[in-house]
Protein backbone atom coordinates (compact mmCIF):
# COMPACT_ATOMS: atom_id res chain seq x y z
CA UNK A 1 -14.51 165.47 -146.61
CA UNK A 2 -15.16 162.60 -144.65
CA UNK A 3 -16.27 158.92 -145.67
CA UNK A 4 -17.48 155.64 -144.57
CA UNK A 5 -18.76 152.45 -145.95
CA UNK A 6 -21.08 149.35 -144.85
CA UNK A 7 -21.54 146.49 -146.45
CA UNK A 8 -24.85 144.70 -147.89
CA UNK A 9 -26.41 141.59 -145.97
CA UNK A 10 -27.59 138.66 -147.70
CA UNK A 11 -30.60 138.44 -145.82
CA UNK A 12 -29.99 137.07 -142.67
CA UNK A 13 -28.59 133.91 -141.05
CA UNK A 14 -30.96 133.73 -138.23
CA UNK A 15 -34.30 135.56 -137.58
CA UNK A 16 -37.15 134.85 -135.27
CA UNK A 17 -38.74 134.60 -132.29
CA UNK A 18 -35.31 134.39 -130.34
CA UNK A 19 -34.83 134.81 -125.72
CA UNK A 20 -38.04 136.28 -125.77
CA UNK A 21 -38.52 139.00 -128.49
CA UNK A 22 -37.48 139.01 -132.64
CA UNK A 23 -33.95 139.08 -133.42
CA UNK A 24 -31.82 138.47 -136.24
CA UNK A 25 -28.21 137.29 -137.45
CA UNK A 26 -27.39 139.42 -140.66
CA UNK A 27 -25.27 137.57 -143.52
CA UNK A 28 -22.42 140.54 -144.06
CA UNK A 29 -21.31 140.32 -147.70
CA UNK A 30 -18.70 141.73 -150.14
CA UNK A 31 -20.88 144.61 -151.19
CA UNK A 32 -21.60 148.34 -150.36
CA UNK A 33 -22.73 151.50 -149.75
CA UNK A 34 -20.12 154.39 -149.55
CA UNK A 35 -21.60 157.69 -148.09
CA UNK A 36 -19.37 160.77 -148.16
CA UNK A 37 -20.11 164.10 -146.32
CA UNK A 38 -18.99 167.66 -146.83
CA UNK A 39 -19.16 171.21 -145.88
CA UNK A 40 -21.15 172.68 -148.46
CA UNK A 41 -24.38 172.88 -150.20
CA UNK A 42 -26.51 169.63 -150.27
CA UNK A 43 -26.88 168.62 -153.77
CA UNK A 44 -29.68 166.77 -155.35
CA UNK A 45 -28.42 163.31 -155.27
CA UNK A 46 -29.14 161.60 -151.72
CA UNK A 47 -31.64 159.73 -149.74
CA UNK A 48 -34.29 160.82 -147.41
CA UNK A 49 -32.96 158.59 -144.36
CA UNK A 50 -29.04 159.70 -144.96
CA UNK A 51 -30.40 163.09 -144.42
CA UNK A 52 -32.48 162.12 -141.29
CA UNK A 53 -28.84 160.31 -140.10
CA UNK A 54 -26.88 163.43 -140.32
CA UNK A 55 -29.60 165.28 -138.23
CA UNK A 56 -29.76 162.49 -135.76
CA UNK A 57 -25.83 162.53 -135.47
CA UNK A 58 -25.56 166.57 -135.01
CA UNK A 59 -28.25 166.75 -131.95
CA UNK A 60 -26.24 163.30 -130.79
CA UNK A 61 -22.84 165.34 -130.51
CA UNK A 62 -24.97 168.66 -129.83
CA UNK A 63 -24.17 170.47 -133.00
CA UNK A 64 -27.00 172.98 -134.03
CA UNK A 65 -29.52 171.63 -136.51
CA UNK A 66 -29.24 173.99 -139.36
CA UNK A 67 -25.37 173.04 -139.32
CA UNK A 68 -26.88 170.11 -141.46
CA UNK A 69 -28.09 173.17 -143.91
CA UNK A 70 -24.18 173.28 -144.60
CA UNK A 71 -23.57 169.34 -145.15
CA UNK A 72 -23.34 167.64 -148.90
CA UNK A 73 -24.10 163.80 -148.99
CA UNK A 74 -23.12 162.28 -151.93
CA UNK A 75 -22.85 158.04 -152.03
CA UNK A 76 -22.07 155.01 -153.85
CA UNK A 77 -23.42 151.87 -153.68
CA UNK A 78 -23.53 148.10 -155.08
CA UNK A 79 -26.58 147.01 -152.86
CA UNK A 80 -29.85 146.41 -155.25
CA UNK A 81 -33.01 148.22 -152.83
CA UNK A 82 -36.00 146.75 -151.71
CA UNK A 83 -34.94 142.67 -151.52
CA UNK A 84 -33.49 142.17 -148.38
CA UNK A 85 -30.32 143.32 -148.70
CA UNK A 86 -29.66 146.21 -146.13
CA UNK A 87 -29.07 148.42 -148.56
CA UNK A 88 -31.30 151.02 -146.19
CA UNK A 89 -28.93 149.91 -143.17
CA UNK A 90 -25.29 150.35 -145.44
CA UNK A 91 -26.74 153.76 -145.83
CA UNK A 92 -27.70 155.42 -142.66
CA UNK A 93 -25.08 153.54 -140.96
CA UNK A 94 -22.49 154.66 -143.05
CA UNK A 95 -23.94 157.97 -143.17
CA UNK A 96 -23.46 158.54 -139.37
CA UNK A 97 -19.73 157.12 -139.23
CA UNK A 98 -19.21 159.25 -142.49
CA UNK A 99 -20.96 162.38 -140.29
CA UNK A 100 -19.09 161.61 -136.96
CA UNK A 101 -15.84 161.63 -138.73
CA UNK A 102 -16.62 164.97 -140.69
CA UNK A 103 -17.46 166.47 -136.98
CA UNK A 104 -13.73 164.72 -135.47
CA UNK A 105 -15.95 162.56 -133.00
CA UNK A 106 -16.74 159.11 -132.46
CA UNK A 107 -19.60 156.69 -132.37
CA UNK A 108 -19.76 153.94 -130.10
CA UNK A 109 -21.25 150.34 -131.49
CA UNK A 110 -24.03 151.03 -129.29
CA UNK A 111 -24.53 154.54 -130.17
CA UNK A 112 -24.58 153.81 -133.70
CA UNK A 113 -26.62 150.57 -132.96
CA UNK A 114 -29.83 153.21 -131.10
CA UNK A 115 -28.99 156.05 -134.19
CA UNK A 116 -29.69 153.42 -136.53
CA UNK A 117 -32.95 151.80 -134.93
CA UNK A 118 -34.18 155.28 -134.38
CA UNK A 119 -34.81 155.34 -138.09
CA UNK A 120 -35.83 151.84 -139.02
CA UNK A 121 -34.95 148.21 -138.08
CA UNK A 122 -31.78 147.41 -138.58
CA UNK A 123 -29.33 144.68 -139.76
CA UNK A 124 -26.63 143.77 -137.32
CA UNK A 125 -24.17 144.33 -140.55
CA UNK A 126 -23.38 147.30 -138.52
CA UNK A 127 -21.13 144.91 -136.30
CA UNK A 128 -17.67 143.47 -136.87
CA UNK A 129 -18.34 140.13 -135.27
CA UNK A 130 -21.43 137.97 -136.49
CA UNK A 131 -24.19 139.31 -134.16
CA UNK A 132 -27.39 138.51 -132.71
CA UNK A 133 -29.32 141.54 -132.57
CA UNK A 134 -32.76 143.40 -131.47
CA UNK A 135 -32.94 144.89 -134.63
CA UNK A 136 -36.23 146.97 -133.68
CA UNK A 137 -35.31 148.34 -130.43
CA UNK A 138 -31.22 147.82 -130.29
CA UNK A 139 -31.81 146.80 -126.38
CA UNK A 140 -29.58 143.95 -126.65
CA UNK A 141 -26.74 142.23 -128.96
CA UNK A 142 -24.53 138.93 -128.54
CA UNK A 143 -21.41 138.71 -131.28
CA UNK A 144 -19.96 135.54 -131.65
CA UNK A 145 -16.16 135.11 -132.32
CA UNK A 146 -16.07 132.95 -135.52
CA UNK A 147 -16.10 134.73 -139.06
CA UNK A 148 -16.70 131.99 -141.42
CA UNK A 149 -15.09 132.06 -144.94
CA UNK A 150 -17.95 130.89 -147.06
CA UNK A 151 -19.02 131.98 -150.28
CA UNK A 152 -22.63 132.16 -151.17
CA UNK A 153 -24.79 132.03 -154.70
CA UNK A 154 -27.10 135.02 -154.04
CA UNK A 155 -30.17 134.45 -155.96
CA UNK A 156 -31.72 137.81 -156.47
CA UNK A 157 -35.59 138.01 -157.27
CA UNK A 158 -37.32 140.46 -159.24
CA UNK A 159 -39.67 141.05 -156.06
CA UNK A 160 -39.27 143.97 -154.24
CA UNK A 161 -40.74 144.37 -149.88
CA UNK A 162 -39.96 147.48 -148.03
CA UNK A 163 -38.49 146.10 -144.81
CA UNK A 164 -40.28 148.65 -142.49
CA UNK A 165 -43.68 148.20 -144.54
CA UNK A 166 -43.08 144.41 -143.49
CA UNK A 167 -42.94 144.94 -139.58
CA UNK A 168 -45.80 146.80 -139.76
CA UNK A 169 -47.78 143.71 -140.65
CA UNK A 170 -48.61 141.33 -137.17
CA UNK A 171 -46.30 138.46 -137.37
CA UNK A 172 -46.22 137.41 -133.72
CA UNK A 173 -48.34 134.49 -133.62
CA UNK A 174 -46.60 133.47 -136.41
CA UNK A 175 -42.93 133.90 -134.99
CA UNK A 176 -44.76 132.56 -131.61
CA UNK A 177 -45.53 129.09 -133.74
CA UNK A 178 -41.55 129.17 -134.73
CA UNK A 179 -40.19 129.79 -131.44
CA UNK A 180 -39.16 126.12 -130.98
CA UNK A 181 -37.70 125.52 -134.58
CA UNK A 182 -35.67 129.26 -133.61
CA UNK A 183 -34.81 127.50 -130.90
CA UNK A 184 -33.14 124.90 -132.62
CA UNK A 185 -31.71 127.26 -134.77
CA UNK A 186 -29.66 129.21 -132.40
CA UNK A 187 -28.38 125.88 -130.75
CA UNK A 188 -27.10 124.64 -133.96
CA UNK A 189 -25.77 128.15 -134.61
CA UNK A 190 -23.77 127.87 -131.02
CA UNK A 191 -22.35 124.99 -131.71
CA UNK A 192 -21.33 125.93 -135.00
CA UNK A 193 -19.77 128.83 -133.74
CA UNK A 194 -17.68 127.03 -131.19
CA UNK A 195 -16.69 124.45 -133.26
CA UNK A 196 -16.18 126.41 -136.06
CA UNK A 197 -18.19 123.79 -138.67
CA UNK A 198 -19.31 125.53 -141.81
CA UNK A 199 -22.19 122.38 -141.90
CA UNK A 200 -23.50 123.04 -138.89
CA UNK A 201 -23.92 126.53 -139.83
CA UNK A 202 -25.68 125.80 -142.36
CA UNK A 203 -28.07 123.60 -140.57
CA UNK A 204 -28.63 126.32 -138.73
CA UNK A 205 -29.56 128.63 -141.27
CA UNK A 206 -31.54 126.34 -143.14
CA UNK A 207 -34.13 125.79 -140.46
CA UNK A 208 -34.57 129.08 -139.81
CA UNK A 209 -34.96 129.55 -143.57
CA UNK A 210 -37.67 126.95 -143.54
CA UNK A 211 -39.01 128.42 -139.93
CA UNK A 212 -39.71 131.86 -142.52
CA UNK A 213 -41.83 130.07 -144.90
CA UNK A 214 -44.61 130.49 -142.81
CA UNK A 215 -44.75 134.26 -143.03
CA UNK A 216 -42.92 134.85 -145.75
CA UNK A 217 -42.66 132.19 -148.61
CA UNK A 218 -39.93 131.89 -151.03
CA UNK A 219 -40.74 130.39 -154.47
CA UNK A 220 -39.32 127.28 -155.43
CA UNK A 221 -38.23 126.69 -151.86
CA UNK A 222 -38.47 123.25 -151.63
CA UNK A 223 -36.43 122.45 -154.70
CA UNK A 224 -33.66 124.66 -153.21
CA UNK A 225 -34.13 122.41 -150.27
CA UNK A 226 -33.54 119.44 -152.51
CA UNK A 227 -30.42 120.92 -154.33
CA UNK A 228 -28.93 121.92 -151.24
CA UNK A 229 -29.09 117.99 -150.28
CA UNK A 230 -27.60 116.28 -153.26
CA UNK A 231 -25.13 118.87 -154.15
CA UNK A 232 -23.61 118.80 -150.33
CA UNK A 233 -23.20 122.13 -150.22
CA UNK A 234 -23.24 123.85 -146.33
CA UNK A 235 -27.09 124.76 -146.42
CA UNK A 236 -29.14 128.14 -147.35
CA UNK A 237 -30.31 131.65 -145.90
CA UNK A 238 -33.06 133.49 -147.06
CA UNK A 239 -34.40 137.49 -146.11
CA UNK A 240 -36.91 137.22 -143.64
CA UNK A 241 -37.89 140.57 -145.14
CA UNK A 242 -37.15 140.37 -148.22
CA UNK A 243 -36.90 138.29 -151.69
CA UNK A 244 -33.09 136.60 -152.01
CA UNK A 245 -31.80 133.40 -151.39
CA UNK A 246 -28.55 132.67 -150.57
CA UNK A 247 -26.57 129.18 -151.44
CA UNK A 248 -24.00 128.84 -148.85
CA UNK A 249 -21.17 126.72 -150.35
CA UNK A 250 -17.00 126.96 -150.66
CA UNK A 251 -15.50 127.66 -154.12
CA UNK A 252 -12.96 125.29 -153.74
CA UNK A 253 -14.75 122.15 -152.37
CA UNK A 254 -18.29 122.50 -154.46
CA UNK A 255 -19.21 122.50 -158.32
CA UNK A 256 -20.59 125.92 -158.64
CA UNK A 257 -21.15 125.77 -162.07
CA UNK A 258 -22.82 122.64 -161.78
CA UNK A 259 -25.06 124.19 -158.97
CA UNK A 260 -25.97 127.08 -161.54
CA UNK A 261 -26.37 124.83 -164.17
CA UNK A 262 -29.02 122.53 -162.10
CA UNK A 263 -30.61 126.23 -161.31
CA UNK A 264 -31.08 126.45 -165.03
CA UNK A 265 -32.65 122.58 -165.90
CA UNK A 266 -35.09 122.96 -163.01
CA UNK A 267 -36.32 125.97 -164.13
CA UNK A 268 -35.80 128.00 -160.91
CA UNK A 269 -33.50 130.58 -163.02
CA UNK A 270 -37.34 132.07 -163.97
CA UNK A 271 -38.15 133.14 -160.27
CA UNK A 272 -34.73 134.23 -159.57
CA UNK A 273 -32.91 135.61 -162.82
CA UNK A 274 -30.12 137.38 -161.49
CA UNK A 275 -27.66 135.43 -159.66
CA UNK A 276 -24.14 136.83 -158.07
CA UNK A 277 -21.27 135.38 -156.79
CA UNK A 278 -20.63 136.72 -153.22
CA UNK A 279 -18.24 136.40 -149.90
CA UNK A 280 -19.31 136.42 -146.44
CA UNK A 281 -17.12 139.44 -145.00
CA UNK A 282 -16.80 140.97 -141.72
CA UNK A 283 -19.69 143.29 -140.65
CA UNK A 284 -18.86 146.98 -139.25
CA UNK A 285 -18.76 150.18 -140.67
CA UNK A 286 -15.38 151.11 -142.42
């Protein structure tokens, strides 16, 4: 048996209209999807795209397709589907490590990286380092150094968007329209980087978070906007793709149960009724 495990994003730090194409900077997180492979017959319980993975990995190494005939996925996983989480990305990318492994080969970054794109866009969680990625066509990645210890309220929505249903739609004019504010975005994200300031990250993420409202709007946004002011906490992320906020903050220098409780007496507990306690983490596939 082999086994491997990726972890969830909360949406994404940065995405937009970014040196000339979309990219994104996924929001790693403390949660995820274990896939484990083994010789044998495939059982019921797996997903199409896991499936598609293993195939994908076997012609990559060279291995004859109906060795996959012979290959049982099973999987475990924390990441709630369909909100912007990367649950599809924790799988298939844990899949192929999980498959290379089972095989005694390796996958580079960048192998993985094309593997994974082949199937669907996907979230840079696939990286150790904090990464700006082309998650559509995997031609081109920049990982910054700093791995930021913050903690985040993750407000989870009852809505649900497939992610590849959403690229589908024509956004460009509309990313075109943000390209300054993403702009701004990724400068305030450099600097935060090399000075290592948890504010100016979240200045950073908070404009491209407001940049997003314009294709895809978040309810109660502004309020959020308003809390994040007068409760000083770092700033907030959204999914670009998806239906969760996240509440970037540290457990030891803000009130979260204060923040929660203000969630509550403005009513914004109705849009978002499920809300988690969650660590930024380091990306990559374990």
């Amino acid at each position: 048996m082999a086994e491997a495990r990726c972890p969830a994003s909360c949406g994404e730090l940065i995405q937009g209209w970014i040196f000339g194409g979309e990219k994104l900077i996924s929001c790693p997180i403390n949660w995820f999807s274990t896939v484990s492979v083994t010789e044998g017959e495939p059982g019921w319980r797996e997903r199409p795209r896991m499936r598609q993975m293993v195939r994908q990995v076997l012609a990559h190494f060279g291995e004859p397709a109906q060795y996959s005939e012979n290959i049982c996925i099973e999987f475990e996983s924390t990441i709630p589907v369909a909100k912007g989480l990367a649950s599809s990305t924790a799988d298939i990318a844990a899949a192929a490590i999980a498959t290379s492994r089972l095989l005694g080969k390796s996958l580079s970054d960048e192998s993985l990286a094309k593997l994974c794109v082949a199937l669907e866009p996907t979230d840079s969680t696939i990286f150790k380092d904090l990464t700006l990625f082309d998650h559509q066509t995997a031609q081109s990645h920049h990982p910054f150094t700093w791995r930021p210890g913050i903690d985040i309220l993750l407000l989870e929505s009852t809505q649900t968007l497939l992610t590849e249903e959403f690229h589908k739609r024509n956004r460009q004019p509309l990313l075109l329209k943000q390209a300054t504010n993403l702009a701004c975005a990724m400068q305030q994200f450099q600097q935060a980087n090399d000075t290592q300031c948890h504010y100016r990250l979240g200045e950073a993420t908070t404009l491209s978070a407001t940049a997003s409202q314009s294709m895809l709007p978040k309810p109660k946004f502004h309020q959020l906007l308003d809390i994040v002011e007068h409760s000083g906490i770092y700033g907030l992320n959204v999914a670009h793709s998806g239906s969760v906020i996240g509440l970037l903050f540290n457990h030891q220098q803000h009130d979260v149960d204060r923040l929660i409780s203000t969630l509550h007496q403005q009513q914004i507990i109705k849009h978002y009724p499920h809300i988690h306690i969650v660590k930024m983490v380091a990306g990559g596939v374990r």
